[in-house]
PDB file of N, CA and C in Angstrom:
ATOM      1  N   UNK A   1      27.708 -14.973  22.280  1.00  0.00           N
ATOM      2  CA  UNK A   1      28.587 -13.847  22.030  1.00  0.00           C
ATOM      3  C   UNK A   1      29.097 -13.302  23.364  1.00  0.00           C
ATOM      4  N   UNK A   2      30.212 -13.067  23.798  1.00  0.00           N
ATOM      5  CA  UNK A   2      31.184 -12.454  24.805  1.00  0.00           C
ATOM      6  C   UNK A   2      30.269 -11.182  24.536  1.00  0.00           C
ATOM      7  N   UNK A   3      30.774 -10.531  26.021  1.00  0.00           N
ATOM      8  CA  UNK A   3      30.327  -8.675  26.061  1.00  0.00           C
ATOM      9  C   UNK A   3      31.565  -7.928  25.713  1.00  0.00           C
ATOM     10  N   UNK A   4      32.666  -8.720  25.281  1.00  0.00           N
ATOM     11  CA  UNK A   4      34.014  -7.986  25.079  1.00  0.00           C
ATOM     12  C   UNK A   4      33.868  -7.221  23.364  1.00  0.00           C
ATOM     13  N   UNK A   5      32.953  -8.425  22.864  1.00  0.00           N
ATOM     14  CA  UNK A   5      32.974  -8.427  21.300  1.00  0.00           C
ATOM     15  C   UNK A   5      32.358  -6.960  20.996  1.00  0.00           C
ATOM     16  N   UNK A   6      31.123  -6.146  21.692  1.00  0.00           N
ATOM     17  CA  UNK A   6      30.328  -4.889  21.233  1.00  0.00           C
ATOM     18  C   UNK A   6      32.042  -4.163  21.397  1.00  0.00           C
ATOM     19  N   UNK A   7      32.583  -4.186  22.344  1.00  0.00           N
ATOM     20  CA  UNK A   7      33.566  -3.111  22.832  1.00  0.00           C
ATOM     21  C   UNK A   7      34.793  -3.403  21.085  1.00  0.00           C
ATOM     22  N   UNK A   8      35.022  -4.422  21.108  1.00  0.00           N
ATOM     23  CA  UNK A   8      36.259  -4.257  20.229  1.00  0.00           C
ATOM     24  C   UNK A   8      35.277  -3.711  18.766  1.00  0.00           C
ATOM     25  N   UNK A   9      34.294  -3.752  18.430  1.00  0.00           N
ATOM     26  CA  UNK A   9      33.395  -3.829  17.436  1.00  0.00           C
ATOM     27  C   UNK A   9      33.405  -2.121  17.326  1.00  0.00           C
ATOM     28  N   UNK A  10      33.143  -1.733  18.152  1.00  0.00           N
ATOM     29  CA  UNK A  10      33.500   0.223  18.563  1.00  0.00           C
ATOM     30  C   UNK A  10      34.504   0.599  18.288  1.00  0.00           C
ATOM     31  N   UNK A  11      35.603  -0.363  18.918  1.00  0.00           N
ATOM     32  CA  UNK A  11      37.318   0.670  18.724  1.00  0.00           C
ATOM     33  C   UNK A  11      37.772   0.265  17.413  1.00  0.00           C
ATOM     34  N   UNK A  12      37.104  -0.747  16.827  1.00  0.00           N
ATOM     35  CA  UNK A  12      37.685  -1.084  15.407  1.00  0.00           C
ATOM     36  C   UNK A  12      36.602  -0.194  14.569  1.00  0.00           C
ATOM     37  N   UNK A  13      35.661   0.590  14.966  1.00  0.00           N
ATOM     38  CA  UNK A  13      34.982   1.561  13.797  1.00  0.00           C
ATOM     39  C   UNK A  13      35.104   2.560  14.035  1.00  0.00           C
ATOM     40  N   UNK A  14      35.793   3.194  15.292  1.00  0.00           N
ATOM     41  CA  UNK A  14      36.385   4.637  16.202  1.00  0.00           C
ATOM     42  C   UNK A  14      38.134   4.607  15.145  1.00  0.00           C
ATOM     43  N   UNK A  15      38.867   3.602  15.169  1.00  0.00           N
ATOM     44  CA  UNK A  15      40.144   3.338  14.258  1.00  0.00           C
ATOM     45  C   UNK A  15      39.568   3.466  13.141  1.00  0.00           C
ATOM     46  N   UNK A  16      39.066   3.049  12.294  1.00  0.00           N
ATOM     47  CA  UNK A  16      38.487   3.066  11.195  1.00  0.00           C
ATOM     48  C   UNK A  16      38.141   4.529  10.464  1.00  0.00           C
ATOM     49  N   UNK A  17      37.383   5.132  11.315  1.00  0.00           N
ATOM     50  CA  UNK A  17      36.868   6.870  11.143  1.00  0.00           C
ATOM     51  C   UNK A  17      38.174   7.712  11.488  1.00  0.00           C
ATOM     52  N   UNK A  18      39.178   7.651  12.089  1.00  0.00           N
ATOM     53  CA  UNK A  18      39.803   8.017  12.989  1.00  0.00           C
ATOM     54  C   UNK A  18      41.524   7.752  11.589  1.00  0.00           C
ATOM     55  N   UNK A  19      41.455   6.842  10.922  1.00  0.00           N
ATOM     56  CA  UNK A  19      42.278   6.566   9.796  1.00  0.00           C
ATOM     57  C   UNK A  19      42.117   7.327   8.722  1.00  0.00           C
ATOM     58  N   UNK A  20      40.809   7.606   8.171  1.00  0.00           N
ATOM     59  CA  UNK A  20      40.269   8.211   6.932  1.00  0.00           C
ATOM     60  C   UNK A  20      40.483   9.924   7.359  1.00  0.00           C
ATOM     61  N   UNK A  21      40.828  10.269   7.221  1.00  0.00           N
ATOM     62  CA  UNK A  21      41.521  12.273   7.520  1.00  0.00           C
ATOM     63  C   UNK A  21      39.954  12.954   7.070  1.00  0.00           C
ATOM     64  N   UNK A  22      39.757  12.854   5.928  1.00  0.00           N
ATOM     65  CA  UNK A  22      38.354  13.563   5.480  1.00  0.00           C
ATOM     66  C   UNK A  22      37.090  13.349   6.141  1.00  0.00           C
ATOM     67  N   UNK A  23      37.065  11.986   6.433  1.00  0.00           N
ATOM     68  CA  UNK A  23      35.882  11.114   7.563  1.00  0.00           C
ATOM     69  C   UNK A  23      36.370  12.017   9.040  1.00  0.00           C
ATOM     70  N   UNK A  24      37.088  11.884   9.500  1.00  0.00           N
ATOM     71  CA  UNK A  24      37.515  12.327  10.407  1.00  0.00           C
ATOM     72  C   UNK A  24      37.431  13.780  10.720  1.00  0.00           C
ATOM     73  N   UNK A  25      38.041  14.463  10.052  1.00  0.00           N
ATOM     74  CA  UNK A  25      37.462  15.743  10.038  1.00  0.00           C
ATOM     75  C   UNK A  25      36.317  16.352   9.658  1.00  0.00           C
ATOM     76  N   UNK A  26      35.838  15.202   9.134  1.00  0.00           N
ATOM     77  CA  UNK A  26      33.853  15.998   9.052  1.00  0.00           C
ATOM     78  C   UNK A  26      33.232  15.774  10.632  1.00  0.00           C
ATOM     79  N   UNK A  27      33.702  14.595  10.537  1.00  0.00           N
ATOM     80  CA  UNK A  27      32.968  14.146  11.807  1.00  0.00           C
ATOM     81  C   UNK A  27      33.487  15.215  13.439  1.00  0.00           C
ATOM     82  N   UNK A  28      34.542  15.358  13.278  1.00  0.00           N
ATOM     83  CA  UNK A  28      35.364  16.153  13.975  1.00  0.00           C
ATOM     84  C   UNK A  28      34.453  17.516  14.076  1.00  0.00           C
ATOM     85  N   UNK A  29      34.498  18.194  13.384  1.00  0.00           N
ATOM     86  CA  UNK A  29      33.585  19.227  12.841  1.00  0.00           C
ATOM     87  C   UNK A  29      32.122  19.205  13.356  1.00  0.00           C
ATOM     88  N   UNK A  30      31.240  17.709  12.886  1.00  0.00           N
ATOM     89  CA  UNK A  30      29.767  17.546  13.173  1.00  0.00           C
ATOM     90  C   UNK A  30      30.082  18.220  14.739  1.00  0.00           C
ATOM     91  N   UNK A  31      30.702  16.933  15.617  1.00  0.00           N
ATOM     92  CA  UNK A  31      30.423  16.984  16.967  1.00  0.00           C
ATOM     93  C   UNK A  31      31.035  18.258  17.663  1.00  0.00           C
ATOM     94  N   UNK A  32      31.831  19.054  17.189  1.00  0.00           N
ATOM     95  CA  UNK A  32      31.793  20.373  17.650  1.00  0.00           C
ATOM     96  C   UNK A  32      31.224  21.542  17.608  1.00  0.00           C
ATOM     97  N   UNK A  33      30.347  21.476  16.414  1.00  0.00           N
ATOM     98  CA  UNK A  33      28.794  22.510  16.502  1.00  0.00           C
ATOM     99  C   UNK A  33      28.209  22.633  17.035  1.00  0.00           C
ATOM    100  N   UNK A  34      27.311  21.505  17.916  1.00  0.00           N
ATOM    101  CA  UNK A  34      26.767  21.873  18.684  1.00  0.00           C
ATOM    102  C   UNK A  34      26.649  21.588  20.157  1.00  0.00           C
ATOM    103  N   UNK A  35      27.899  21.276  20.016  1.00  0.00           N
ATOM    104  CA  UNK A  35      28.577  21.436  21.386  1.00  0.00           C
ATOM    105  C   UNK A  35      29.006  23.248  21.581  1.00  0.00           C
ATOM    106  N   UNK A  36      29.964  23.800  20.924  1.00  0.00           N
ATOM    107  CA  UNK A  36      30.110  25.184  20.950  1.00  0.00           C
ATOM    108  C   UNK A  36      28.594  25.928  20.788  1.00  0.00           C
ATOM    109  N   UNK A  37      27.695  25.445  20.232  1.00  0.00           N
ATOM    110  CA  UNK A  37      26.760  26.043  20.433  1.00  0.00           C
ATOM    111  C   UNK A  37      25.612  25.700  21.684  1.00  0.00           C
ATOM    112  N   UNK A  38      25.404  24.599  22.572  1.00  0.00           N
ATOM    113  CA  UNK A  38      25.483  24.722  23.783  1.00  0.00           C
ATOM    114  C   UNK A  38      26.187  25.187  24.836  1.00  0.00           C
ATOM    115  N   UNK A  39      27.123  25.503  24.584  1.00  0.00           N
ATOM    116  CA  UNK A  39      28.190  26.396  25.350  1.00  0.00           C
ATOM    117  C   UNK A  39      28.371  27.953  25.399  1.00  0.00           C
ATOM    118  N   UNK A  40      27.992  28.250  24.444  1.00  0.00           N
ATOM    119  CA  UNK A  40      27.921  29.709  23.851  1.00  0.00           C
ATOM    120  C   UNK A  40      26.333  30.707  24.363  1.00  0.00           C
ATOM    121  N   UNK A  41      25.227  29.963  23.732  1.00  0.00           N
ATOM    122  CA  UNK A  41      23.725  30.062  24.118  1.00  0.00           C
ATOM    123  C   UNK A  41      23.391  29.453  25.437  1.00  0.00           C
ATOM    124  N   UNK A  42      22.439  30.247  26.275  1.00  0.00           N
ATOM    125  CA  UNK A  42      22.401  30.360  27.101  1.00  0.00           C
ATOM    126  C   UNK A  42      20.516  30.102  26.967  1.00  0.00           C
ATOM    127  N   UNK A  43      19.968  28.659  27.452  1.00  0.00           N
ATOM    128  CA  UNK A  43      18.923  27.778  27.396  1.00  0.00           C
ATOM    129  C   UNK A  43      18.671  27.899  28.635  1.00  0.00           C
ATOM    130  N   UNK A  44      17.165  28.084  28.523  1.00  0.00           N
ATOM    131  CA  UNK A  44      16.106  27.679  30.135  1.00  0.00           C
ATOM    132  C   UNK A  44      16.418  26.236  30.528  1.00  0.00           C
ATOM    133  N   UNK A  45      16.849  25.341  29.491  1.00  0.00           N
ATOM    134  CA  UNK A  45      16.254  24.290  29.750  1.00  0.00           C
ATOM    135  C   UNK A  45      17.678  23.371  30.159  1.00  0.00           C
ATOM    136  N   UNK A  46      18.985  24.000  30.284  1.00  0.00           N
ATOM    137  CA  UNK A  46      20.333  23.461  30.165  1.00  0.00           C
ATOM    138  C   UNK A  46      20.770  22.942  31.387  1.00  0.00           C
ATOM    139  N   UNK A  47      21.590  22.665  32.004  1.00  0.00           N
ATOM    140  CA  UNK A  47      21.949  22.124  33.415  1.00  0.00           C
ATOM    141  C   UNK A  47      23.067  21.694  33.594  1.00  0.00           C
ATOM    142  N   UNK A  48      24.226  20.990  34.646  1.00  0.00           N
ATOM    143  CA  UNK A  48      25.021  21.066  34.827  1.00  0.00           C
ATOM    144  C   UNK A  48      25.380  19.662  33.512  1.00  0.00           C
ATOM    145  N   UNK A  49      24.800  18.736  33.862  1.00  0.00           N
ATOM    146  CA  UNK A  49      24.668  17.820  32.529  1.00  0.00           C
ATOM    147  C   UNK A  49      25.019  18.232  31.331  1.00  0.00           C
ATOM    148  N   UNK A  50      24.172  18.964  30.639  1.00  0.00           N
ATOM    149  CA  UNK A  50      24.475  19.339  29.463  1.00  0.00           C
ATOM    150  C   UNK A  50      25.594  20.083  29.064  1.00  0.00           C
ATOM    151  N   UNK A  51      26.002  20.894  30.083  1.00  0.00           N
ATOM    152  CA  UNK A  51      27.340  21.296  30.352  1.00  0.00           C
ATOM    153  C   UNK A  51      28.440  20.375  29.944  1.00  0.00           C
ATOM    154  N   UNK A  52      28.176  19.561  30.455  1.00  0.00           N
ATOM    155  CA  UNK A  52      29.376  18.492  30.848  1.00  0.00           C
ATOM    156  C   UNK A  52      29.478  17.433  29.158  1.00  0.00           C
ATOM    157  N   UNK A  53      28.275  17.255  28.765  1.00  0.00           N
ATOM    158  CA  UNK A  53      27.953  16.792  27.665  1.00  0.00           C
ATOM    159  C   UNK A  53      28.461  17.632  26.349  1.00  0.00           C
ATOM    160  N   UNK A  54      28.137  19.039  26.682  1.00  0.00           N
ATOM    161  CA  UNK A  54      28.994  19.708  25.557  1.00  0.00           C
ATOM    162  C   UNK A  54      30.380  19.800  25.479  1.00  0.00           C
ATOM    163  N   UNK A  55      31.101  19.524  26.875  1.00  0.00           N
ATOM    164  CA  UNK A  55      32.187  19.827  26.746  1.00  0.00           C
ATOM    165  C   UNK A  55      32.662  18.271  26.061  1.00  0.00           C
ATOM    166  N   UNK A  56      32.132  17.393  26.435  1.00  0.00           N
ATOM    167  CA  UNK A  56      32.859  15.986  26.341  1.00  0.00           C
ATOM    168  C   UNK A  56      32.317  15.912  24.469  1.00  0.00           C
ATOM    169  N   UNK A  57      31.060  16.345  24.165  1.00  0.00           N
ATOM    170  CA  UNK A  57      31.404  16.632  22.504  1.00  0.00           C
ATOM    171  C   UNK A  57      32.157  17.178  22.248  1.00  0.00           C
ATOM    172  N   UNK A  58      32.672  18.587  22.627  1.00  0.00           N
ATOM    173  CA  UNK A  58      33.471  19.829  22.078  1.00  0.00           C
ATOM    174  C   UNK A  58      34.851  18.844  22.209  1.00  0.00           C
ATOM    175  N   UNK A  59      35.467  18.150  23.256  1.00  0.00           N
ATOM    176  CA  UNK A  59      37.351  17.810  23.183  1.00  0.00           C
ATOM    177  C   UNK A  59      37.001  16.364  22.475  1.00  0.00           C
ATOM    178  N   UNK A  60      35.895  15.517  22.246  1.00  0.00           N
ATOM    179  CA  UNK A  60      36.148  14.596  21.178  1.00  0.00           C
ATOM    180  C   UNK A  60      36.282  15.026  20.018  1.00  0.00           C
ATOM    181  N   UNK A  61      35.380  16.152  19.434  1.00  0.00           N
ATOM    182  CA  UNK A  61      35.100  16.158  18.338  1.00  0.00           C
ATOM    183  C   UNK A  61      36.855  17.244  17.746  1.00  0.00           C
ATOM    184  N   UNK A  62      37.162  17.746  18.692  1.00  0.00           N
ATOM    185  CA  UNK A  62      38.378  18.447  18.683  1.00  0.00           C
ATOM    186  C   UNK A  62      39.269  17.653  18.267  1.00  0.00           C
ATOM    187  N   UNK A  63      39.718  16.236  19.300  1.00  0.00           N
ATOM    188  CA  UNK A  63      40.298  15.479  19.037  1.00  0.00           C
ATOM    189  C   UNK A  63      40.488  14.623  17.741  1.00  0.00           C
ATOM    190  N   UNK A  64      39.625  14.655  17.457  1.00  0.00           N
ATOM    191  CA  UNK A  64      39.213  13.467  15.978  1.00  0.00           C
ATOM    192  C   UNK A  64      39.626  14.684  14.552  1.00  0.00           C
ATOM    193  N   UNK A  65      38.794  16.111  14.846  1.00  0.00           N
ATOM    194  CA  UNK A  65      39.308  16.468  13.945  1.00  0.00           C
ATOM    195  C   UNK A  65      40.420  16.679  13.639  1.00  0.00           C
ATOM    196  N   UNK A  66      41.894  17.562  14.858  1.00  0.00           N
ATOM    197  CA  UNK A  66      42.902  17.453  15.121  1.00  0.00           C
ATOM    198  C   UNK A  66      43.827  16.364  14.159  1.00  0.00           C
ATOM    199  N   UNK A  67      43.158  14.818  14.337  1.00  0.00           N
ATOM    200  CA  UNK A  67      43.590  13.617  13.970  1.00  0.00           C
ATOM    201  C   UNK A  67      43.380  13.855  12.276  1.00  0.00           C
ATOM    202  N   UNK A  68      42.094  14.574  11.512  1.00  0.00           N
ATOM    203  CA  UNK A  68      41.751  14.739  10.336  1.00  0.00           C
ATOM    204  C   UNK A  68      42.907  15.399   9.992  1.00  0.00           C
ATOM    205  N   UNK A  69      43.124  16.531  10.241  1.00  0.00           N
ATOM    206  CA  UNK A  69      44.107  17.394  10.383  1.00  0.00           C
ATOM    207  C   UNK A  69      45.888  17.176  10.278  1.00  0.00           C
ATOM    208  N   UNK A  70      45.926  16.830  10.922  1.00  0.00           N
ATOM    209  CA  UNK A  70      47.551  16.737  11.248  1.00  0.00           C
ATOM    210  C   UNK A  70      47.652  14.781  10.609  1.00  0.00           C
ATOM    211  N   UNK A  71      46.655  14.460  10.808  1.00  0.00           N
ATOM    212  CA  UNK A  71      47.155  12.546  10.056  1.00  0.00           C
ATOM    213  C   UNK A  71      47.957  11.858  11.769  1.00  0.00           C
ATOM    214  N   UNK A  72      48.116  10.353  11.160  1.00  0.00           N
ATOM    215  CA  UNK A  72      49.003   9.582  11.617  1.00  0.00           C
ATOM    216  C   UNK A  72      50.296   9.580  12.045  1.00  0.00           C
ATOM    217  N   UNK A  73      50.445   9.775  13.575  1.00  0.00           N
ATOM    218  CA  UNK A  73      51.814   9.834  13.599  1.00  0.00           C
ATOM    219  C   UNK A  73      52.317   8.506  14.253  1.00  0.00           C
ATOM    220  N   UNK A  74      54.142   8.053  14.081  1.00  0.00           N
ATOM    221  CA  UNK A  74      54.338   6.965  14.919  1.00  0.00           C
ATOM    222  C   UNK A  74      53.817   7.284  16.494  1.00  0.00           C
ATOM    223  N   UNK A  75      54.206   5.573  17.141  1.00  0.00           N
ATOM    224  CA  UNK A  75      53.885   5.859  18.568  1.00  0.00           C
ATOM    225  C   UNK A  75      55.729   6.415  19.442  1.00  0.00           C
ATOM    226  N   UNK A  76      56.472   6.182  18.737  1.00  0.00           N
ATOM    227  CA  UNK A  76      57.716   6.537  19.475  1.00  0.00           C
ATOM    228  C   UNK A  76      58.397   6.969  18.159  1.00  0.00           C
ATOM    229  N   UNK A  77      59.802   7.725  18.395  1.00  0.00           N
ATOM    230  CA  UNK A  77      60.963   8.039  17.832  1.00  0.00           C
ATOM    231  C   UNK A  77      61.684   7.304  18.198  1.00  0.00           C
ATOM    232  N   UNK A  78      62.873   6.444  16.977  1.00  0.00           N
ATOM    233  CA  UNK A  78      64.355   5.961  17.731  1.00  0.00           C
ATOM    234  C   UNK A  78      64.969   7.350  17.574  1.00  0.00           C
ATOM    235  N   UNK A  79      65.985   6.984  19.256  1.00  0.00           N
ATOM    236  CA  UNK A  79      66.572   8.441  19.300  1.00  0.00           C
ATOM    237  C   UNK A  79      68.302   8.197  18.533  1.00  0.00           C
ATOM    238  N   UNK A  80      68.339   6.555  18.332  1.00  0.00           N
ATOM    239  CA  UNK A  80      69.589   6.840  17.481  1.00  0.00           C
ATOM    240  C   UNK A  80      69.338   6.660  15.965  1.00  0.00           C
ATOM    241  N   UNK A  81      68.308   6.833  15.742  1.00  0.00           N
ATOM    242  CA  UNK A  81      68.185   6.836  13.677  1.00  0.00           C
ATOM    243  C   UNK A  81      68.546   5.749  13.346  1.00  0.00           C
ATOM    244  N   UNK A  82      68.867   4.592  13.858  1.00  0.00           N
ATOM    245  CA  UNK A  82      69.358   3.279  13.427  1.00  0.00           C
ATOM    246  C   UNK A  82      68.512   1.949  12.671  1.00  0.00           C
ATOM    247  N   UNK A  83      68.621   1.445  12.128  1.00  0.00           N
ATOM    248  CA  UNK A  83      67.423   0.450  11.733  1.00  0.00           C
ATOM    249  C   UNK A  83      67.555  -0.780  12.752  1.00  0.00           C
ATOM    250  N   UNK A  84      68.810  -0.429  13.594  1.00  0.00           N
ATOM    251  CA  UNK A  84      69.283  -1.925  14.714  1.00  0.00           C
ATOM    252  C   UNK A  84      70.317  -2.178  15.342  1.00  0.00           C
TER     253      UNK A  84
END
């Protein structure tokens, strides 16, 4: 097995979650709880790490839900409306 194969095996189940709006926005949701709630509460035990860890939960989980949210958009506009 190639080491390329784990990687495409991820972005095809990240697309996958990331397609489904309801999947997506739960999940969206999970990973921003307790991220905002490491961010918010103030732990003996927290550090610049965990910091950094909540934030990188808090704008994925933002992101994905966002995606639940608003759906699929194209990757470009034609700017003359034409089919060609």
């Amino acid at each position: 097995m190639r080491p390329v194969m784990p990687v495409r095996r991820a972005r095809g189940r990240l697309l996958r979650l990331v397609l489904n709006r309801p999947l997506a926005l739960a999940v969206g949701v999970l990973l921003m709880i307790p991220a905002v709630w490491l961010l918010l509460d103030d732990f003996a035990w927290e550090s610049g790490v965990t910091d950094g860890v909540a934030l990188l939960l808090l704008a994925t989980g933002a992101a994905v839900a966002w995606t639940g949210l608003t759906g699929r958009r194209g990757d470009w506009v034609d700017s003359d409306g034409g089919a060609g």
